[in-house]
N, C-alpha and C. Protein backbone atom coordinates (compact mmCIF):
# COMPACT_ATOMS: atom_id res chain seq x y z
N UNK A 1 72.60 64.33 140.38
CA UNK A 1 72.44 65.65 139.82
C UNK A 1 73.77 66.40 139.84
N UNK A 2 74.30 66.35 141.01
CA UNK A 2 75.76 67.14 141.06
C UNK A 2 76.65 66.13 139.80
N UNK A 3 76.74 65.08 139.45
CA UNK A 3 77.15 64.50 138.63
C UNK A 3 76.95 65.24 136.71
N UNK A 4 75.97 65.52 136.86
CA UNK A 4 75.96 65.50 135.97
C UNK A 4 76.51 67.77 135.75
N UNK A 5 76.09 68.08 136.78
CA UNK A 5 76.43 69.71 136.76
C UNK A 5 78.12 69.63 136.34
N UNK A 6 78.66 68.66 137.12
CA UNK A 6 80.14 68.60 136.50
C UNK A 6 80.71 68.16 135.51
N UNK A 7 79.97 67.10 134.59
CA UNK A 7 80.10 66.83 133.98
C UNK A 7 80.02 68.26 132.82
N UNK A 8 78.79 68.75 132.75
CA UNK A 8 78.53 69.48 132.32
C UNK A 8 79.80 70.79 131.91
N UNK A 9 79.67 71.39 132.82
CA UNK A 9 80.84 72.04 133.04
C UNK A 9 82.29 71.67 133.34
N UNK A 10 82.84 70.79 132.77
CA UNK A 10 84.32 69.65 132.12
C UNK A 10 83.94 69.94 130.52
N UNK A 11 82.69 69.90 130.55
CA UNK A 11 82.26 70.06 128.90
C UNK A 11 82.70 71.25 128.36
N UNK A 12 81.51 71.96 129.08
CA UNK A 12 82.21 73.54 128.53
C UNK A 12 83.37 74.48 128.67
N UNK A 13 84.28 73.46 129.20
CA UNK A 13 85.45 74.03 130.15
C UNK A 13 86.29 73.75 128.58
N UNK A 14 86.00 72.33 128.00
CA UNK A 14 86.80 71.67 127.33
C UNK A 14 86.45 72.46 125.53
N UNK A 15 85.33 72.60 125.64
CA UNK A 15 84.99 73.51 124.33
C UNK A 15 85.47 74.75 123.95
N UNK A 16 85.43 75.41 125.19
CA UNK A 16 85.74 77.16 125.43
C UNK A 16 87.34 76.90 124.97
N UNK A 17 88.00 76.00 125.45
CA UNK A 17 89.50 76.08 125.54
C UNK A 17 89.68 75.25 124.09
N UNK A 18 89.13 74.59 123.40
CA UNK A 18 89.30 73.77 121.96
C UNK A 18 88.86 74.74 121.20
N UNK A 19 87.67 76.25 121.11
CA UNK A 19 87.66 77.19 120.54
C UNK A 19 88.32 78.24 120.26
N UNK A 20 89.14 78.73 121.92
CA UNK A 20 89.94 79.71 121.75
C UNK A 20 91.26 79.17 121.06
N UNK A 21 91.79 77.60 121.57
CA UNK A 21 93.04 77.11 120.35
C UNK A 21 93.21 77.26 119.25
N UNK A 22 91.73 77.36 118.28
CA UNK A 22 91.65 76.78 117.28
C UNK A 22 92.25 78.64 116.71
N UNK A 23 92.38 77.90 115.49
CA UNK A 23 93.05 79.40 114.51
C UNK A 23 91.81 80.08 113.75
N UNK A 24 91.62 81.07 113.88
CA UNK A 24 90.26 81.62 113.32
C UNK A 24 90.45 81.76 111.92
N UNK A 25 91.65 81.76 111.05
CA UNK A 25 91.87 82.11 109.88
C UNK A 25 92.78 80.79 109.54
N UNK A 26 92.78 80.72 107.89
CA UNK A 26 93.34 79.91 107.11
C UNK A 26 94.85 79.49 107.44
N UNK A 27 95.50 80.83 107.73
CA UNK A 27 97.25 80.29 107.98
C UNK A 27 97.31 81.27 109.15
N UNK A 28 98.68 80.41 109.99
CA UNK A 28 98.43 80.71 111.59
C UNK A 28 100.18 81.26 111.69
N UNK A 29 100.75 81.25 110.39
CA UNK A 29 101.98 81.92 110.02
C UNK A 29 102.01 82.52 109.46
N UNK A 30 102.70 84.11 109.46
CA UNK A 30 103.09 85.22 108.22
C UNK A 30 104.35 84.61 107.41
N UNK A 31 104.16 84.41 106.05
CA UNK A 31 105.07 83.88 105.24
C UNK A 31 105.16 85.49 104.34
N UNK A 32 106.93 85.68 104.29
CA UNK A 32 107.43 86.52 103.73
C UNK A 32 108.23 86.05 102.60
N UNK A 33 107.95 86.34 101.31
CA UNK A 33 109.30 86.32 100.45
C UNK A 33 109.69 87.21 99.81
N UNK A 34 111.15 87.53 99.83
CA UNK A 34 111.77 88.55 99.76
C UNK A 34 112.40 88.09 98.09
N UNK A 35 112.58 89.23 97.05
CA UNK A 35 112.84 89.10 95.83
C UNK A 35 114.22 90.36 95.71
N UNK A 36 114.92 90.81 94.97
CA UNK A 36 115.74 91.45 94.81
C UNK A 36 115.69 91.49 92.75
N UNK A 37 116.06 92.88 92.41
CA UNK A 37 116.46 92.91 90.93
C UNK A 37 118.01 92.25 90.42
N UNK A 38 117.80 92.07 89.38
CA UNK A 38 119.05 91.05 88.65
C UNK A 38 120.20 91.91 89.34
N UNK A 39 121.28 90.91 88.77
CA UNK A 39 122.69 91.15 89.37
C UNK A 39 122.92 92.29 88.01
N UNK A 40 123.48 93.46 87.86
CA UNK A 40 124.60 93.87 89.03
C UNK A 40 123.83 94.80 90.02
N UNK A 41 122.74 94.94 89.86
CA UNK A 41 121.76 95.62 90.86
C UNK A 41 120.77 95.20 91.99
N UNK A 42 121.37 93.71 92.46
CA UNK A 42 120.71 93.10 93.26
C UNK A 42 120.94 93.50 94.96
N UNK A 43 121.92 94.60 94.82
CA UNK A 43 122.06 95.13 96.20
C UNK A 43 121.60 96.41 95.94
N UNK A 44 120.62 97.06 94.99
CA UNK A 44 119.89 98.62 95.07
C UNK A 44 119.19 98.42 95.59
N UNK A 45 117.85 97.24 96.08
CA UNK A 45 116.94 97.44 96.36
C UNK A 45 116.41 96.14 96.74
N UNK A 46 115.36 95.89 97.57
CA UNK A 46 114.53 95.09 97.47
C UNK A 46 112.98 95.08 97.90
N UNK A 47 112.18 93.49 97.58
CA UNK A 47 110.72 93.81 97.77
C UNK A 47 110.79 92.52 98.32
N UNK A 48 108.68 92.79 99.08
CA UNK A 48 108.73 91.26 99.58
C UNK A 48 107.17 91.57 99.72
N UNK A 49 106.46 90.22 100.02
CA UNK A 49 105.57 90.55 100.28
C UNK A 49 104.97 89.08 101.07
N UNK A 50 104.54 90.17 102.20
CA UNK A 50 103.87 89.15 103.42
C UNK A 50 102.22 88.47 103.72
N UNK A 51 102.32 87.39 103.78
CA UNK A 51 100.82 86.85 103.91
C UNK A 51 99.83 87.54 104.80
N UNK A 52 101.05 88.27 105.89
CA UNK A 52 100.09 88.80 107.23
C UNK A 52 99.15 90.15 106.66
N UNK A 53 98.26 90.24 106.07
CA UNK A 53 97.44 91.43 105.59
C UNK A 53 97.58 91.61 104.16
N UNK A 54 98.22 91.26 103.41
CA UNK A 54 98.51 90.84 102.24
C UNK A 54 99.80 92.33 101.81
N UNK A 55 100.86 92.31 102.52
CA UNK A 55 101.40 93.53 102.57
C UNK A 55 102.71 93.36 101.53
N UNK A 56 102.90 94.59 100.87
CA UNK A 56 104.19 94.57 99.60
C UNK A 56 105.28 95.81 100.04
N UNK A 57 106.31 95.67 100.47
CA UNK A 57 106.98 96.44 100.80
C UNK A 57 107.97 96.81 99.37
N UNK A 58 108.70 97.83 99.05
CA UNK A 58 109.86 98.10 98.45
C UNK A 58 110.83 99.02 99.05
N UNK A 59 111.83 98.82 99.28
CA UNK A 59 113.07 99.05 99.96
C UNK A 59 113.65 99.60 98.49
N UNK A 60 114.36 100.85 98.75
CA UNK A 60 115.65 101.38 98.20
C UNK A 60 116.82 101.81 99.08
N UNK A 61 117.77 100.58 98.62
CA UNK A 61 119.14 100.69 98.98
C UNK A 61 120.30 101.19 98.44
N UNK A 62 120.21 102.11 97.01
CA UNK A 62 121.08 102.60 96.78
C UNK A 62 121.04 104.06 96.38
N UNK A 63 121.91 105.00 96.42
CA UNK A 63 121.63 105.91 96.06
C UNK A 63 122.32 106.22 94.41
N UNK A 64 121.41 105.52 93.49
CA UNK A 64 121.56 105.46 92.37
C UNK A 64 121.12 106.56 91.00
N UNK A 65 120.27 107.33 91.73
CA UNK A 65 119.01 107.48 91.05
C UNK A 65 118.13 106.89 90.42
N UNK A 66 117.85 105.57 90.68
CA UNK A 66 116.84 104.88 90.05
C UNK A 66 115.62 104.64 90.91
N UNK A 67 114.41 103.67 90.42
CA UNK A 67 113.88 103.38 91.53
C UNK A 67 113.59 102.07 91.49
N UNK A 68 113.16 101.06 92.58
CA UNK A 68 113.48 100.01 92.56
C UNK A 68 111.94 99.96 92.36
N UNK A 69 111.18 98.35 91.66
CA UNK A 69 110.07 98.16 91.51
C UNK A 69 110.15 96.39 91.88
N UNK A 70 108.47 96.55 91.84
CA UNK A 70 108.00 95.02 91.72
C UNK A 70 107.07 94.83 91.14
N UNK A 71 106.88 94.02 90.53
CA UNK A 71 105.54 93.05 89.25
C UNK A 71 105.36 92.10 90.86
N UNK A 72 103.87 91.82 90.15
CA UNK A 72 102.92 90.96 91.06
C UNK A 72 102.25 90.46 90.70
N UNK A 73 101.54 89.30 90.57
CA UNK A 73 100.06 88.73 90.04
C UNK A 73 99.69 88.23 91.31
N UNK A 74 98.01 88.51 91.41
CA UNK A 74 97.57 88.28 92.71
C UNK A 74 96.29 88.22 92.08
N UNK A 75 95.18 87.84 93.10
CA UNK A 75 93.93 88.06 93.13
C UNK A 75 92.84 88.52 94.06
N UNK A 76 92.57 90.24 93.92
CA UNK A 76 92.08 90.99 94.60
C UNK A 76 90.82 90.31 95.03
N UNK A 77 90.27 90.61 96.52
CA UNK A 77 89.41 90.49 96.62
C UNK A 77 88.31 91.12 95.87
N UNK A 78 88.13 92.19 95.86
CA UNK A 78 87.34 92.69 94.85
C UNK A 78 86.66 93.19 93.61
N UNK A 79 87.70 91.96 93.19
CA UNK A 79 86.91 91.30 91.27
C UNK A 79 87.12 90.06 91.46
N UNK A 80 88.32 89.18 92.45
CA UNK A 80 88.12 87.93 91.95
C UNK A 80 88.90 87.24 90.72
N UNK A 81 89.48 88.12 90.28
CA UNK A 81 89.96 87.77 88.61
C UNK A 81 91.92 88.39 89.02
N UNK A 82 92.88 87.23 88.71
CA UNK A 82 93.61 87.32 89.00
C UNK A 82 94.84 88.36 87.89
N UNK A 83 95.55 89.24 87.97
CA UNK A 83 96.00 90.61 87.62
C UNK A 83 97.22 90.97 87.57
N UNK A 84 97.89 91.51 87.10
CA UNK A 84 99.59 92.26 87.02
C UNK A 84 99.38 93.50 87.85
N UNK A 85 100.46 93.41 88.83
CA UNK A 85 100.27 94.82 89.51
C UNK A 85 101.83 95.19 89.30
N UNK A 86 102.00 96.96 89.41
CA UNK A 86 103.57 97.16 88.91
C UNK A 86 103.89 97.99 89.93
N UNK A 87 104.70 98.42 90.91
CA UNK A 87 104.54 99.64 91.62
C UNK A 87 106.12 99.97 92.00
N UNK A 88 106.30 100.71 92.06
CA UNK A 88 107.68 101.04 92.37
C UNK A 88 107.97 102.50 93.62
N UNK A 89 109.09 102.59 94.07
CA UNK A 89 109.64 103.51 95.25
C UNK A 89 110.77 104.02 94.49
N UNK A 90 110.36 105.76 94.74
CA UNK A 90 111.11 106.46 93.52
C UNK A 90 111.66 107.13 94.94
N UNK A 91 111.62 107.43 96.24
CA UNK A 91 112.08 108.00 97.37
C UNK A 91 113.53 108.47 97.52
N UNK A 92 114.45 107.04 96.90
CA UNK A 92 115.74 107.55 97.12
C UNK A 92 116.34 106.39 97.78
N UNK A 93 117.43 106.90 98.30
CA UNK A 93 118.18 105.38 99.11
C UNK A 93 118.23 105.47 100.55
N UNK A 94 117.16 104.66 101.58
CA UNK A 94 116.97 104.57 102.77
C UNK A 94 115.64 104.60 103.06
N UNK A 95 114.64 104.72 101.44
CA UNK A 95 113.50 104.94 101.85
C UNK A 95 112.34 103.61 101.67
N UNK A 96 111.82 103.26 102.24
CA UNK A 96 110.38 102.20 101.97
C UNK A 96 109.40 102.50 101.43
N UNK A 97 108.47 101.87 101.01
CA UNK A 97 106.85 102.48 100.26
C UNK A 97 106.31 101.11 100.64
N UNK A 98 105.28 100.98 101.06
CA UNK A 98 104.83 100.03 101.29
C UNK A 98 103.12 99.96 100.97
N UNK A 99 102.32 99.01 100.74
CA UNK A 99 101.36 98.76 100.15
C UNK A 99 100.55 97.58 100.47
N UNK A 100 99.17 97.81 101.12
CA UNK A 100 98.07 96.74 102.06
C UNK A 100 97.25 96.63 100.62
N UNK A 101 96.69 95.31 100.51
CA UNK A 101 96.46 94.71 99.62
C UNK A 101 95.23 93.61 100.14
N UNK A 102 94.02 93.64 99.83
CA UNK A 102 92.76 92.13 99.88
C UNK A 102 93.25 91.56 99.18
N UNK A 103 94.07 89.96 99.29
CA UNK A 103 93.60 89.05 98.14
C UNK A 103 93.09 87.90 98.41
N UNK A 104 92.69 87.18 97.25
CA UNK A 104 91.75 85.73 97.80
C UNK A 104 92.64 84.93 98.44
N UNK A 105 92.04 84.60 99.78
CA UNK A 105 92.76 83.77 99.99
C UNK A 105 92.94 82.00 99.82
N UNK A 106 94.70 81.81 100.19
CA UNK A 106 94.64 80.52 99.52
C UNK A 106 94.97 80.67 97.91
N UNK A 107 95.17 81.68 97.48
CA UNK A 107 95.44 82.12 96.04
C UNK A 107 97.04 82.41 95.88
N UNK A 108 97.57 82.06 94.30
CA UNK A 108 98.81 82.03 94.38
C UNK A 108 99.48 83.93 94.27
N UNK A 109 100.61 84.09 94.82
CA UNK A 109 101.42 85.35 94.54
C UNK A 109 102.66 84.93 94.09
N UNK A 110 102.86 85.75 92.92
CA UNK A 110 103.70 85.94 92.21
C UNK A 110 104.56 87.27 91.84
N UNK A 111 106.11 87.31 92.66
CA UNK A 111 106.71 88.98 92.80
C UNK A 111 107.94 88.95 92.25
N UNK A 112 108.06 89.89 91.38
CA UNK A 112 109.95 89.61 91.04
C UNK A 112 110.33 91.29 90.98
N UNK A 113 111.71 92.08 91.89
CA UNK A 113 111.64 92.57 91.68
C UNK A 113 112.34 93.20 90.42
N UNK A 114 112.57 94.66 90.22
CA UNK A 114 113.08 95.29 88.74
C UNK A 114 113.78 96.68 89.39
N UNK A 115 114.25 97.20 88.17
CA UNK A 115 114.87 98.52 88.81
C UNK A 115 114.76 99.48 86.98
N UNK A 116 113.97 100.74 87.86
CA UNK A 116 113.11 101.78 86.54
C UNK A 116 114.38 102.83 86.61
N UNK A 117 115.04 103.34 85.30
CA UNK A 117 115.66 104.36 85.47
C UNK A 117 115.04 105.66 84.78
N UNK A 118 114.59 106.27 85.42
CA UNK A 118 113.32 107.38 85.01
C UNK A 118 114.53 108.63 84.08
N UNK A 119 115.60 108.71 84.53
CA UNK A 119 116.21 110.07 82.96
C UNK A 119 115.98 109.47 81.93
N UNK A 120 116.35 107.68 81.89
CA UNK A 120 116.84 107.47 80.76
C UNK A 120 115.29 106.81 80.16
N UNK A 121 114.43 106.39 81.00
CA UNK A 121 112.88 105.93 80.26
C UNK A 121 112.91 104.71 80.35
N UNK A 122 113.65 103.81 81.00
CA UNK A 122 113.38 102.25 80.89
C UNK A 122 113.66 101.80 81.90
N UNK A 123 113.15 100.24 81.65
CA UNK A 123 113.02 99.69 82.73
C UNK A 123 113.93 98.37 82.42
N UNK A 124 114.69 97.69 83.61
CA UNK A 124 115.91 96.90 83.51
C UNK A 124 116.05 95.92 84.79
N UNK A 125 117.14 94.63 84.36
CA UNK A 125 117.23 94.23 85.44
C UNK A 125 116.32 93.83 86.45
N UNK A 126 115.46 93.10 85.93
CA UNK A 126 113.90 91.82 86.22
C UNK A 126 114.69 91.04 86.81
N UNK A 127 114.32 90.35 88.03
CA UNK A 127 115.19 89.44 88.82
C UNK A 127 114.09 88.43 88.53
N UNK A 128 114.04 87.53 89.43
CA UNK A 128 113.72 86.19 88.63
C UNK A 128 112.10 86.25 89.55
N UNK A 129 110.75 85.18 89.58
CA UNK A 129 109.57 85.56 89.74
C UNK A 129 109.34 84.20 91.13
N UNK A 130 109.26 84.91 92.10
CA UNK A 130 109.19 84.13 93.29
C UNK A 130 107.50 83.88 93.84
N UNK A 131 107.32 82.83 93.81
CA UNK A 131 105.78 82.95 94.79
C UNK A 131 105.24 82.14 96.03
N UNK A 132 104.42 82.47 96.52
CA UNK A 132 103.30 81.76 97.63
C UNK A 132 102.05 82.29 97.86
N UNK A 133 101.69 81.95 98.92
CA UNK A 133 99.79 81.74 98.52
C UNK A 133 99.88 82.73 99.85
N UNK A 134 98.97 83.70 99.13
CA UNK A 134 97.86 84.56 99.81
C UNK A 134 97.25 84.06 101.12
């Protein structure tokens, strides 16, 4: 009988500790990639966006008057149907904007950033379209 109480409990000793190892979610790493707008404006600004919560940062580094942006395709959790997102940080130079995001996971992201010059009405300087999975 004591044989088997220990046995027993080696068991659940060995489960409890193979449960708490295990990773409760899909990826057990935050993967960041960081994008920047074309050259000659690839030091105004940049964006990135991290797997950990599905988070999109934009950084402005120059004091240009412009504002730095990013394009995105993702797929929100709540439609399911994958989308163009555009958002940009009009703050100034030193400032962040940042942005929490559901998407499916295991789904691809796609970010490139840009730089908007709001006197003049356009938008310029699309850097190239970087991705990874949600």
């Amino acid at each position: 009988m004591r044989a088997h109480r220990t046995a027993a409990a080696l068991f659940v000793a060995a489960a409890t500790t193979f449960c708490l190892a295990s990773p409760a979610q899909a990826k057990d790493i935050d993967t960041i990639i960081w994008e920047r707008p074309a050259s000659p404006y690839d030091t105004h600004g940049r964006v990135y966006f991290s797997t950990d919560g599905d988070h999109i940062g934009i950084y402005d580094d120059s004091a240009d008057g412009e504002s730095v942006c990013v394009d995105f395709y993702a797929t929100p959790v709540s439609t399911g149907k994958r989308k163009l997102y555009a958002e940009c940080n009009s703050g100034g130079k030193g400032t962040r904007k940042d942005f929490n995001f559901d998407f499916v996971e295991n789904t691809e992201v796609d970010i490139r950033g840009w730089m908007y010059d709001k006197s003049e009405g356009y938008d310029h300087a699309y850097g190239e379209w970087y991705s990874t999975i949600a």
